[in-house]
Protein backbone atom coordinates (compact mmCIF):
# COMPACT_ATOMS: atom_id res chain seq x y z
CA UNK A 1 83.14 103.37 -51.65
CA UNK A 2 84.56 105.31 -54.62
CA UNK A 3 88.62 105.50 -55.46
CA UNK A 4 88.36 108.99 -53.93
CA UNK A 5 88.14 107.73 -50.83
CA UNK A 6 91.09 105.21 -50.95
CA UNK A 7 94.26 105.47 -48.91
CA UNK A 8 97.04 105.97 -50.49
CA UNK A 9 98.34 102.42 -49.59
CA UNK A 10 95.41 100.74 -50.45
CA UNK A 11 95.40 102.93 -53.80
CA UNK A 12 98.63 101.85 -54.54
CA UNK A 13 97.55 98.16 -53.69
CA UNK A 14 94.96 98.63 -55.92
CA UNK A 15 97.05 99.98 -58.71
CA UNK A 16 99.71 97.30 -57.98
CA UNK A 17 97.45 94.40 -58.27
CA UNK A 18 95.73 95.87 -61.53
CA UNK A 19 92.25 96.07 -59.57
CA UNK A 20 92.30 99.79 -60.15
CA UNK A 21 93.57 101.83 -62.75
CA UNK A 22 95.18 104.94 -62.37
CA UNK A 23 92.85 106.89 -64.59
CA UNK A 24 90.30 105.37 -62.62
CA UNK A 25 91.63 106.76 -59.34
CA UNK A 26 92.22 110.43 -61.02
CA UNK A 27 89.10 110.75 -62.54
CA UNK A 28 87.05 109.69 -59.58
CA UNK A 29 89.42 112.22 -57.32
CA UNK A 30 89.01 115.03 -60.53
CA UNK A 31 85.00 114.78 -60.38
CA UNK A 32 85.06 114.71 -56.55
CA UNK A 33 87.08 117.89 -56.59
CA UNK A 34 84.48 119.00 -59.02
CA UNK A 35 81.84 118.14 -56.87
CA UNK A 36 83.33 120.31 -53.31
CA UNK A 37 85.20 122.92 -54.96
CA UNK A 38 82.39 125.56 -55.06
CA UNK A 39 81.79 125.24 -51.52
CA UNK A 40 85.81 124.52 -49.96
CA UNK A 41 88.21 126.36 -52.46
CA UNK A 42 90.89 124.29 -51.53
CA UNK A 43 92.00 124.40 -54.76
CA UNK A 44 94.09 127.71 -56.53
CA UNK A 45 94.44 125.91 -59.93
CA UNK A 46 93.38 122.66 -61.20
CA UNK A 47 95.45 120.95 -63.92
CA UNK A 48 92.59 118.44 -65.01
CA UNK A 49 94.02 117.80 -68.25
CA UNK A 50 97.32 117.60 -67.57
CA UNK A 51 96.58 115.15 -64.62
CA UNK A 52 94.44 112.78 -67.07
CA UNK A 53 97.35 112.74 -69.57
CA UNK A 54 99.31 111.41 -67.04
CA UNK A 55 97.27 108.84 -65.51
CA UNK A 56 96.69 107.40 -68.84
CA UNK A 57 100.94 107.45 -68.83
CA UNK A 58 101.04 105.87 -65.68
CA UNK A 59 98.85 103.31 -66.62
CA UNK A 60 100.52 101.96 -70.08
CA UNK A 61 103.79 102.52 -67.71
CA UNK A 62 102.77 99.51 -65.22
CA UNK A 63 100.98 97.60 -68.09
CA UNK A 64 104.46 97.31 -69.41
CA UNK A 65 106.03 95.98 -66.67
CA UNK A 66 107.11 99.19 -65.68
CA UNK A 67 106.21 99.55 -62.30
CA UNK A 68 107.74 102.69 -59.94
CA UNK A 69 106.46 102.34 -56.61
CA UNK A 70 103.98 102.94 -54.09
CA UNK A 71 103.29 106.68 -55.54
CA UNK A 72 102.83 105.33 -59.15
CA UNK A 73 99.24 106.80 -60.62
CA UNK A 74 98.82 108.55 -57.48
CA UNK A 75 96.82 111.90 -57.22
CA UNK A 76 98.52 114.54 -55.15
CA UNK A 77 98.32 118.36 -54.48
CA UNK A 78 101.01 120.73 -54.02
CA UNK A 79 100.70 123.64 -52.30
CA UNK A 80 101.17 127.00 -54.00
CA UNK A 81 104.48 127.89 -52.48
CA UNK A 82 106.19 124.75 -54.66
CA UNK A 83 107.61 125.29 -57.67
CA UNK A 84 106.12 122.49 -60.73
CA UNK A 85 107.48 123.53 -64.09
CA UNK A 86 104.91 125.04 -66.09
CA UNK A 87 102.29 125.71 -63.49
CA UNK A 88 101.42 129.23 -61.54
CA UNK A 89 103.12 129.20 -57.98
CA UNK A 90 101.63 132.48 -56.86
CA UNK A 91 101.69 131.75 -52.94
CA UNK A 92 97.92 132.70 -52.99
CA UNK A 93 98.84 136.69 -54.05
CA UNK A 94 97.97 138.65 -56.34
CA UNK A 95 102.00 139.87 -55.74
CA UNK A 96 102.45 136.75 -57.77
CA UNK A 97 99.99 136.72 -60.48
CA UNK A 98 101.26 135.44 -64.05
CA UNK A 99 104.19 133.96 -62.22
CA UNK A 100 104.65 130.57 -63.85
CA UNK A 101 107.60 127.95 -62.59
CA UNK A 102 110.34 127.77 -65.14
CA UNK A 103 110.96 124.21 -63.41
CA UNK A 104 110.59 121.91 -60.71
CA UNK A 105 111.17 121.95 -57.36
CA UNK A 106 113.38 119.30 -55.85
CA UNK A 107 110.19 118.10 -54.31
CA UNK A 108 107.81 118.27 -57.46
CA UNK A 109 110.86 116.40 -59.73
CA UNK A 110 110.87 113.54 -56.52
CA UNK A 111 107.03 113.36 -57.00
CA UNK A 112 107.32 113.22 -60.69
CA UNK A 113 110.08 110.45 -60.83
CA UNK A 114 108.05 108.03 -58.33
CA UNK A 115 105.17 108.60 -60.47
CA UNK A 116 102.84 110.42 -58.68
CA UNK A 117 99.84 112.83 -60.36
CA UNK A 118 99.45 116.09 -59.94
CA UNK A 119 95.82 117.64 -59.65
CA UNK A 120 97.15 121.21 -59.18
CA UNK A 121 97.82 123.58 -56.70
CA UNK A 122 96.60 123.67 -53.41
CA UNK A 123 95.61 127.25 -51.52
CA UNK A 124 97.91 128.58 -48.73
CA UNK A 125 96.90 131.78 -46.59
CA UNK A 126 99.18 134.44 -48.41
CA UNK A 127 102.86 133.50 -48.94
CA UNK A 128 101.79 131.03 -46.02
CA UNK A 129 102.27 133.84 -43.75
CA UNK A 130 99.12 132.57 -41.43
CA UNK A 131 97.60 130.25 -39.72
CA UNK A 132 93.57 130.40 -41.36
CA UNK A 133 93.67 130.31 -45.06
CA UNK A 134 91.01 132.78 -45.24
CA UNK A 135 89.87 131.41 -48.53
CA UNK A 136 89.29 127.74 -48.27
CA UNK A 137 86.94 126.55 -46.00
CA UNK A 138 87.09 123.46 -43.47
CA UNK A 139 86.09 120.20 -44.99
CA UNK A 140 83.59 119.33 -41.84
CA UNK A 141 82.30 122.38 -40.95
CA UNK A 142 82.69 125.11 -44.25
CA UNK A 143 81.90 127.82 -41.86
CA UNK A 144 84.95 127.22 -39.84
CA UNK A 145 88.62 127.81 -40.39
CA UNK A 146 90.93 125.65 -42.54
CA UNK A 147 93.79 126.34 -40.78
CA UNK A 148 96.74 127.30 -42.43
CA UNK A 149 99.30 128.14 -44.27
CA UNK A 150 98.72 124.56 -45.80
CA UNK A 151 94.78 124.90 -45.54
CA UNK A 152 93.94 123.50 -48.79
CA UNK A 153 96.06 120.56 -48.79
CA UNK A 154 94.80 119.29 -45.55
CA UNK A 155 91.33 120.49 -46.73
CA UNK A 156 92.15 118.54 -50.36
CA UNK A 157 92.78 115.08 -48.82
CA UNK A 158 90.17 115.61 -46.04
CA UNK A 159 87.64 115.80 -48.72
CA UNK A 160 88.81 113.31 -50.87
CA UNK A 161 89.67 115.86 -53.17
CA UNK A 162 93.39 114.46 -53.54
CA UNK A 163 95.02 111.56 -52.38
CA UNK A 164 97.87 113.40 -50.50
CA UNK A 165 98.98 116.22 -50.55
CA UNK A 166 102.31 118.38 -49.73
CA UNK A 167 102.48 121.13 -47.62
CA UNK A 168 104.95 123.98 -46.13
CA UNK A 169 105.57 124.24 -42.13
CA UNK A 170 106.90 127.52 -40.70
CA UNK A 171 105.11 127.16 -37.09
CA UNK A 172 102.92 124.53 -37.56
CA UNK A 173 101.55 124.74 -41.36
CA UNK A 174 101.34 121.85 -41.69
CA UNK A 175 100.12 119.89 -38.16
CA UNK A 176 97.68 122.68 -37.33
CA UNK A 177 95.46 122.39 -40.66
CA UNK A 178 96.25 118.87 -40.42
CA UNK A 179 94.66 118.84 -36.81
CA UNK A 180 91.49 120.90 -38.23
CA UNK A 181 90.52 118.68 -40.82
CA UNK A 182 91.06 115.38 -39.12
CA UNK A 183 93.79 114.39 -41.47
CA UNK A 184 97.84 112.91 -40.71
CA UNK A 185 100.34 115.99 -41.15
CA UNK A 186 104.57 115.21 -40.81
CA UNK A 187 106.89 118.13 -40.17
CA UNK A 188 110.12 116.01 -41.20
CA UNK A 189 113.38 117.04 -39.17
CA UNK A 190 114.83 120.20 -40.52
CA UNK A 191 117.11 119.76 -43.61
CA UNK A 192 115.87 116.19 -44.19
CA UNK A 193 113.57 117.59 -46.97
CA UNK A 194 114.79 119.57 -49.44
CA UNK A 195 113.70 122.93 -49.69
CA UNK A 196 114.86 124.13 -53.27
CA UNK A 197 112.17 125.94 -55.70
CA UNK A 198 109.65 126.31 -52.49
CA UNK A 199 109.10 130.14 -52.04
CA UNK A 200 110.25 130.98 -48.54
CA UNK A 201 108.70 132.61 -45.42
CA UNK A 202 111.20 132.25 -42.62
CA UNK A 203 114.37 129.92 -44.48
CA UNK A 204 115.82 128.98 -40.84
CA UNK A 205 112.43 127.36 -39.69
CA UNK A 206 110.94 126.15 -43.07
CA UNK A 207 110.25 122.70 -44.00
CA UNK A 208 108.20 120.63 -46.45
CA UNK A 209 106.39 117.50 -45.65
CA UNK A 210 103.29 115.73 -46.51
CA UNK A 211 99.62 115.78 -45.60
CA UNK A 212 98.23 111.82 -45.75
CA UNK A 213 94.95 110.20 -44.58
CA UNK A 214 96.73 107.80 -42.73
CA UNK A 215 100.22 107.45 -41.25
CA UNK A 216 101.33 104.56 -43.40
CA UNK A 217 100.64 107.29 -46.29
CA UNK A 218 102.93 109.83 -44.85
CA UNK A 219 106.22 107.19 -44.50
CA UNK A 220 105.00 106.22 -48.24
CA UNK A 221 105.35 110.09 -49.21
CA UNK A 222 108.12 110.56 -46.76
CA UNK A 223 110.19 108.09 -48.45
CA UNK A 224 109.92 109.54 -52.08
CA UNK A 225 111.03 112.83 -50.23
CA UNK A 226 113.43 112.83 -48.20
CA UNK A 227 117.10 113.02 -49.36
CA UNK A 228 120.27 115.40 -50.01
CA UNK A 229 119.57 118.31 -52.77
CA UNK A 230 122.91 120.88 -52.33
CA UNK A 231 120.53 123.35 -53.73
CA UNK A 232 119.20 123.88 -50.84
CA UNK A 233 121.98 125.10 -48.00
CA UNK A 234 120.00 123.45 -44.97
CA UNK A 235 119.75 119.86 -46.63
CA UNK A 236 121.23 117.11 -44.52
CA UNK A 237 123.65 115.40 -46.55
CA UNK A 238 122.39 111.78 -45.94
CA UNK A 239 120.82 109.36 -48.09
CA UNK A 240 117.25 108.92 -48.36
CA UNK A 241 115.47 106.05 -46.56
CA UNK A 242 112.48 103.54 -46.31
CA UNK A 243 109.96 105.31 -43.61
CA UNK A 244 107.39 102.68 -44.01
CA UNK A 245 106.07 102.36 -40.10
CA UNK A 246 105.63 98.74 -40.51
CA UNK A 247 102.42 96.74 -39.02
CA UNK A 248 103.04 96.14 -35.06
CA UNK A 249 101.82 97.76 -32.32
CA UNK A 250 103.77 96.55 -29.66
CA UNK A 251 105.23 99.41 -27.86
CA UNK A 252 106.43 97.67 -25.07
CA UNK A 253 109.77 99.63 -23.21
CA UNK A 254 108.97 103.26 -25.36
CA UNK A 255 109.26 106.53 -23.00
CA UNK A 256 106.44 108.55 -23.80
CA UNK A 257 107.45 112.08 -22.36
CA UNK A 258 103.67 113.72 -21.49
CA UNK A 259 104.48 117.48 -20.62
CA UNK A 260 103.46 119.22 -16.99
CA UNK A 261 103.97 122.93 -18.20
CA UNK A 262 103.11 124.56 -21.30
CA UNK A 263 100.74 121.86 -24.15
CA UNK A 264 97.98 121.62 -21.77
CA UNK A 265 98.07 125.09 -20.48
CA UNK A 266 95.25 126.94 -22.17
CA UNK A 267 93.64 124.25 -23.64
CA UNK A 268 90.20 123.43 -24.52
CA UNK A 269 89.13 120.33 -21.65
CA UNK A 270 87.78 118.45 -24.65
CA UNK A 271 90.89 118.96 -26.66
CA UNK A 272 93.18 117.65 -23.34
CA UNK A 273 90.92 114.54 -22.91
CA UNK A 274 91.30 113.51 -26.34
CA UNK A 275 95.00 113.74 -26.12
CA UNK A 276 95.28 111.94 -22.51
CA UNK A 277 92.84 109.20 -23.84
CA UNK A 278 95.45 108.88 -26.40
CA UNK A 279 98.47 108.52 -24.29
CA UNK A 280 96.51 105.86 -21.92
CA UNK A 281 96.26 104.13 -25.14
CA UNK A 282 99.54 104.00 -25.87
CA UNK A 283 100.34 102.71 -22.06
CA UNK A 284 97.92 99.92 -23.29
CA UNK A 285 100.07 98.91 -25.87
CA UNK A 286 103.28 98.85 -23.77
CA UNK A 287 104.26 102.39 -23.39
CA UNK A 288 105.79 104.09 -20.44
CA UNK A 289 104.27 107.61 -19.91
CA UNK A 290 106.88 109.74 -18.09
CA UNK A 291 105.61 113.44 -16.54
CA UNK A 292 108.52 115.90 -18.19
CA UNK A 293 108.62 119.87 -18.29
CA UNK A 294 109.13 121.63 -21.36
CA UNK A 295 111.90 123.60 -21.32
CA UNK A 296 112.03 127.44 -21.93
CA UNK A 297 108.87 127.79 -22.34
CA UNK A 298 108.27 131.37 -21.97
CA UNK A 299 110.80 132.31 -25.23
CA UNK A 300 109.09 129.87 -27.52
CA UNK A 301 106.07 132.62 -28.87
CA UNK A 302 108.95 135.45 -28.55
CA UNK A 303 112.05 133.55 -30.30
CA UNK A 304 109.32 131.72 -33.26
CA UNK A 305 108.51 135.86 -33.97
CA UNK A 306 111.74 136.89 -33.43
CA UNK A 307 113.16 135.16 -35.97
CA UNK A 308 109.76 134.62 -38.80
CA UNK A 309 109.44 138.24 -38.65
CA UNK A 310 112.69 140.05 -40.21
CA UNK A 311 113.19 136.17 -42.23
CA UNK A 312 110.27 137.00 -43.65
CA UNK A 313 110.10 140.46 -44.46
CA UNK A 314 114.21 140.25 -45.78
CA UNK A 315 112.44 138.31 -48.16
CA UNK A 316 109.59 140.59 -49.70
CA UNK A 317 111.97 143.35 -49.06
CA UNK A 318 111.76 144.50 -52.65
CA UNK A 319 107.78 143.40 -53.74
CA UNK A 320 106.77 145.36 -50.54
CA UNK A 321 108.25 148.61 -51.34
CA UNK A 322 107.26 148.03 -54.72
CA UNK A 323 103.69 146.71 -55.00
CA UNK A 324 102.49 146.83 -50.80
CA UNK A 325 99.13 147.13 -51.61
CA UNK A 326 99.08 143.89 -53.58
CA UNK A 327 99.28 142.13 -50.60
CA UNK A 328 96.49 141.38 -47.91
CA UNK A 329 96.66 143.44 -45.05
CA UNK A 330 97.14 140.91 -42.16
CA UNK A 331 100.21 139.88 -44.48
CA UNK A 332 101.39 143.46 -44.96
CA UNK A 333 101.20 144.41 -41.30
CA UNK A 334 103.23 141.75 -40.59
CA UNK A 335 105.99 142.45 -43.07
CA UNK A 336 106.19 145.96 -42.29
CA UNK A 337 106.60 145.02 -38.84
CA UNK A 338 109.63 143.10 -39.69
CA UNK A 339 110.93 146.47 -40.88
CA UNK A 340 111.24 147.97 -37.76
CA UNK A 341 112.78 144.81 -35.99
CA UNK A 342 116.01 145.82 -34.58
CA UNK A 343 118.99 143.44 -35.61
CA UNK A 344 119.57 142.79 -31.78
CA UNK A 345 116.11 141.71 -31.53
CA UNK A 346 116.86 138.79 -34.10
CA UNK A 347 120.22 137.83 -33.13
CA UNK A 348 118.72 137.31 -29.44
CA UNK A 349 116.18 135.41 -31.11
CA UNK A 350 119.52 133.04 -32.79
CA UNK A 351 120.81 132.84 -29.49
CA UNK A 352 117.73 131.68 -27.90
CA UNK A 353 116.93 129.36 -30.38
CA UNK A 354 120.38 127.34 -29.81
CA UNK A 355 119.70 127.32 -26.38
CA UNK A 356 116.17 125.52 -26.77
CA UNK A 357 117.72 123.11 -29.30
CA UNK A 358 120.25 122.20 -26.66
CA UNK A 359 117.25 121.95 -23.85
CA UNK A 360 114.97 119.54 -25.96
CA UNK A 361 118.07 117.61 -27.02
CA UNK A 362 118.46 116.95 -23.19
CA UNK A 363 114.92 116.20 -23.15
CA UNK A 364 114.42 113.54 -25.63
CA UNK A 365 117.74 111.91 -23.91
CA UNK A 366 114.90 111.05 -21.14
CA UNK A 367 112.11 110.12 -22.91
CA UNK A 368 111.92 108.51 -26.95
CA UNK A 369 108.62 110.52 -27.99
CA UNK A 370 106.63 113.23 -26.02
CA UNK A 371 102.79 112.96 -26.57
CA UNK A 372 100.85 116.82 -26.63
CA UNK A 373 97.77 118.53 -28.65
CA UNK A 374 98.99 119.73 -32.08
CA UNK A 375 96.29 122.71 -31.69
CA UNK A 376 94.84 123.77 -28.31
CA UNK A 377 90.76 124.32 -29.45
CA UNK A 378 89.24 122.50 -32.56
CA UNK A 379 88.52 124.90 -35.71
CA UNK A 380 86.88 127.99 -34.61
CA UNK A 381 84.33 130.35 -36.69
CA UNK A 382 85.28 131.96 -39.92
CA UNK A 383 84.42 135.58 -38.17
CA UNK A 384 86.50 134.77 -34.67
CA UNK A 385 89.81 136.35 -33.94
CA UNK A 386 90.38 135.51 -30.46
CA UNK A 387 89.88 132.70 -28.29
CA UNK A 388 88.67 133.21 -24.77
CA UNK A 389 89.57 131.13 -21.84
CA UNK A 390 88.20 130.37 -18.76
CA UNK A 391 90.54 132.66 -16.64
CA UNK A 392 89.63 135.66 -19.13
CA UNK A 393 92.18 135.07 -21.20
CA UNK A 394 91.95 136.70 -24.99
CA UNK A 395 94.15 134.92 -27.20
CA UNK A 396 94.57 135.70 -31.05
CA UNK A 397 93.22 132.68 -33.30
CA UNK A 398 96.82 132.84 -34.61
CA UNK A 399 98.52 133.15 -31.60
CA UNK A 400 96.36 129.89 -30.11
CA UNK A 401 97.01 127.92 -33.04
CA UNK A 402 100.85 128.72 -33.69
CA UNK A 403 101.44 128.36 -29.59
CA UNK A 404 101.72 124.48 -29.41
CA UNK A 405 103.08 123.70 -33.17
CA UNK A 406 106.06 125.80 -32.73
CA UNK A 407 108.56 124.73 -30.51
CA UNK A 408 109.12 121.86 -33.23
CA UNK A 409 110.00 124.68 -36.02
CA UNK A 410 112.13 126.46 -33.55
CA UNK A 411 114.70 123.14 -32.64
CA UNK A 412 114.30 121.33 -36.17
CA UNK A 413 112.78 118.30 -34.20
CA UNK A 414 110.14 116.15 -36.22
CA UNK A 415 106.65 116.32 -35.46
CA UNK A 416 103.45 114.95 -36.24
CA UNK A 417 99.71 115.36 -36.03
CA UNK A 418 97.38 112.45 -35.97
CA UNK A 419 93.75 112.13 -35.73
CA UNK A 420 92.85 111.41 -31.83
CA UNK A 421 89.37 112.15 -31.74
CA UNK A 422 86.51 114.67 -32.34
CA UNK A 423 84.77 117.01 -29.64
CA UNK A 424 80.94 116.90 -28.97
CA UNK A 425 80.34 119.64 -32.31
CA UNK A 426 81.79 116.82 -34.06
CA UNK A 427 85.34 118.30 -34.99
CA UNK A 428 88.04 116.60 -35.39
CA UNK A 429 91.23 117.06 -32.44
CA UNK A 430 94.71 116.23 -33.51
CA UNK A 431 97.64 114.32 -30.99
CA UNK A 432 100.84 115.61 -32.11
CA UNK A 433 104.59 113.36 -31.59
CA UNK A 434 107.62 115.01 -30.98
CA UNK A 435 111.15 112.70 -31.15
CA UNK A 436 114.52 113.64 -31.45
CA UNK A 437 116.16 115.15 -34.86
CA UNK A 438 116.22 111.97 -37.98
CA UNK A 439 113.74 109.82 -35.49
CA UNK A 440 111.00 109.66 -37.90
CA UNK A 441 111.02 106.38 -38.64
CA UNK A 442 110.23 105.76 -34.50
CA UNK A 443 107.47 108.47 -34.52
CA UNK A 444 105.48 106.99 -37.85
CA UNK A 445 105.93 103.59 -35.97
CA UNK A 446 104.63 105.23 -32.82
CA UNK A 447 102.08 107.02 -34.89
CA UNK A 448 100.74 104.12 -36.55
CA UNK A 449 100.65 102.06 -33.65
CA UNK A 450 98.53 104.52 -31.98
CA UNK A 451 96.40 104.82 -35.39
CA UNK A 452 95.91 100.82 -35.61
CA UNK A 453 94.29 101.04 -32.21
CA UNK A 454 91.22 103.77 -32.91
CA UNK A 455 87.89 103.01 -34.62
CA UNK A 456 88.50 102.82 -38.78
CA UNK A 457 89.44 106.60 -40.30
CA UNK A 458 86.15 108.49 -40.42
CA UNK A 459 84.82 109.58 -43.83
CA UNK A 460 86.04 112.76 -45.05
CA UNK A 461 83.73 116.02 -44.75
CA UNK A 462 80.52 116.96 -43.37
CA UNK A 463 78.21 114.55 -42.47
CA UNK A 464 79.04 110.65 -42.95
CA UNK A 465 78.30 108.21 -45.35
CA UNK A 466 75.62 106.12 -44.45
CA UNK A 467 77.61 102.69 -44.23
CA UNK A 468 79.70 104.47 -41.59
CA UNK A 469 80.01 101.62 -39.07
CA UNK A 470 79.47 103.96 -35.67
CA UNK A 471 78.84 108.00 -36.51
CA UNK A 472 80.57 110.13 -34.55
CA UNK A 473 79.18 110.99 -31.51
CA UNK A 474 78.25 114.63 -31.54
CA UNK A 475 78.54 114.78 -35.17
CA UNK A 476 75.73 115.24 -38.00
CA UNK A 477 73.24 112.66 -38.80
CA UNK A 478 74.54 110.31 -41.57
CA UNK A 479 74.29 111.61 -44.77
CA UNK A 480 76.24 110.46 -47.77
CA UNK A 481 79.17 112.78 -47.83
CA UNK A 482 79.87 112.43 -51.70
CA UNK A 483 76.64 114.79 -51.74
CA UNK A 484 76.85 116.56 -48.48
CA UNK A 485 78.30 119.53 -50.32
């Protein structure tokens, strides 16, 4: 096993203990991302130097005593919507070529101060207004989709090409590339992250979180996060906190809300075994499943568009009459659209919004967690645009992938995507956690439970090392995945 492959926590063990050095840990993550970049492009900038000059800081930091945390020597991405001072944030566009970050981002500075590394800047699809992220490629199959917008930091730590990473959700960002790529994606609650210096798509339904190979990573990350910034208008003015899940997996007495309408409507049957295998395991480990139905359902594609849409294009009002053929054309469609939006149409979209908050609030009164798929069908072709279902169906890729991640973006609830499987190609299937608003310390304990109980975390990318313990089944024949690319 190289330090690329490391956990975070057991990096930070490492680094703790003096058993591994942080320049170590960066270089072997630097010449892995050497080693996959050609083939995933997760990657819109690389700060190599820069990251080696501050390993070798971190390191004479904790030889003198000078320990920060968990996070200390850490290598991390950051996707291109988030500001860090002195790097490009161009939000994947060539509307924001040359545009350099006069500072950090509250998020970037948080980073910084708990010592963390930073490897560079992560692709998004454009101005992470999309669900594919045409340009990278998925880290076990390259000829499928990423997912998106935050498709190259789940693709980054799913390849071992950074240790975490951080990533923007708008309708699922974050949990739907997360999903793709086998990896651990958090959408915190809305507000409890703070937003400042991270270029905006939709600014009512916008949050940052982090990307993690395990869940125990994403309460480490979560942690250094979280926290008032008055910068940023939405942040909840509360103190940051410890979301370390802990090490039990005693569930005993939890209400786990598994939904009759709407998650497992349109869903691919390998995708809705996965995810009821997963709540049987949680019954196993004391949980009370509980049938519930999701409330408005049939406003939750119309109200997510309703109120993205004219967000978004308010804010390229100017570059698009300006520069419009600077941006890609899905992304240009879209924010011309947003043009022609009436204002009723978005202030319906307000007014349904409130009443879905006030409908899942009701909900989680009944039940502590509800248990769904984060995505309905595994990572589909580079080439496909629609998914077909058995009833005839044609669904857009985007639509299909947005469908289950948003009703968390449209009430501000937290969510999360864990790994819960792989179908018989050998992709991996994500279970996604909804709880009430400022409950994510219950759904990374609910997470990690869950996580404690499956086989140990698959190897990153195509094929499997050859020490792997039990392949796959429907996977590729073991291969060592350092050289699998």
């Amino acid at each position: 096993m190289q330090p690329s492959d490391l956990s975070l926590a057991a990096a930070a063990e490492a680094i703790r203990t003096r058993t591994l050095s942080p320049v170590e840990l960066v270089d072997s993550v630097l010449a892995r991302i050497e080693q996959v970049e050609p083939r995933l492009k997760a990657y819109v900038t690389v700060t190599a130097d820069a990251a080696r000059r501050a390993a070798r800081t971190a390191g004479d930091e904790i030889a003198a005593g000078h320990y920060r945390g968990p996070l200390h020597g850490i290598p991390m991405g950051l996707k291109d919507m988030i500001d860090a001072e002195g790097t490009a944030t161009s939000a994947s566009s060539q509307v924001r070529a040359g545009h350099v970050a006069a500072a950090d981002s509250t998020v970037a500075a948080r980073m910084a101060a708990a010592g963390a590394v930073l490897l560079g800047k992560t692709h998004t699809h454009e101005f992470a207004y999309g669900l594919t992220t045409p340009q990278t490629h998925n880290a076990w199959d390259p000829d499928r989709v990423a997912g998106g917008s935050s498709g190259g930091s789940a693709v980054a730590v799913a390849a071992g090409a950074a240790t975490f990473a951080l990533g923007t959700d708008t309708g699922g960002s974050i949990r739907v590339p997360a999903a793709l790529n086998g990896v651990v994606g958090l959408k915190p609650t809305y507000g409890l992250v703070p937003r400042h210096g991270v270029t905006s798509l939709s600014w009512s339904l916008d949050h940052v979180g982090p990307l993690t190979r395990t869940v125990e990573d994403a309460g480490l990350v979560l942690s250094a996060l979280a926290g008032h910034d008055p910068r940023d208008p939405a942040s909840l003015d509360m103190p940051a906190g410890d979301y370390r899940p802990g090490d039990g997996t005693d569930l005993t007495g939890l209400r786990v809300g598994v939904p009759r309408t709407y998650y497992f409507d349109h869903v691919d049957p390998e995708v809705e075994a996965a995810v009821r295998q997963a709540v049987e395991q949680l019954r196993s480990l004391g949980a009370h499943p509980v049938e519930v139905d999701i409330p408005m359902t049939r406003y939750v594609q119309a109200t997510q568009w309703g109120l993205m849409v004219p967000e978004a294009t308010a804010y390229h009002e100017r570059t698009l009459r300006a520069v419009p053929d600077l941006y890609q054309a899905d992304v240009r469609i879209l924010l011309e659209a947003g043009e022609l939006m009436p204002a009723g149409d978005y202030l319906r979209a307000q007014r349904s919004r409130t009443l879905m908050q006030q409908e899942w609030a009701r909900l989680l009164e009944e039940v502590d967690v509800v248990a769904a798929p984060t995505v309905p069908v595994t990572a589909v072709k580079a080439d496909e645009e629609t998914v077909t279902w058995p009833d005839g169906t044609v669904e857009a890729v985007s639509d299909a992938y947005v469908r289950l991640s948003a009703p968390a973006n449209i009430t501000g609830v937290p969510a999360l995507s864990v790994p819960a499987g792989h179908d018989a190609a050998g992709l991996p299937i994500g279970l996604q956690l909804l709880a009430r608003p400022l409950a994510e310390r219950l759904l990374l304990r609910v997470g990690h439970a869950y996580e404690q109980t499956r086989p140990a975390r698959v190897p990153y990318g195509p094929g499997l090392p050859c020490d792997s313990a039990a392949p796959v089944p429907g996977a590729r024949a073991c291969t060592d995945a350092r050289n699998s690319l």
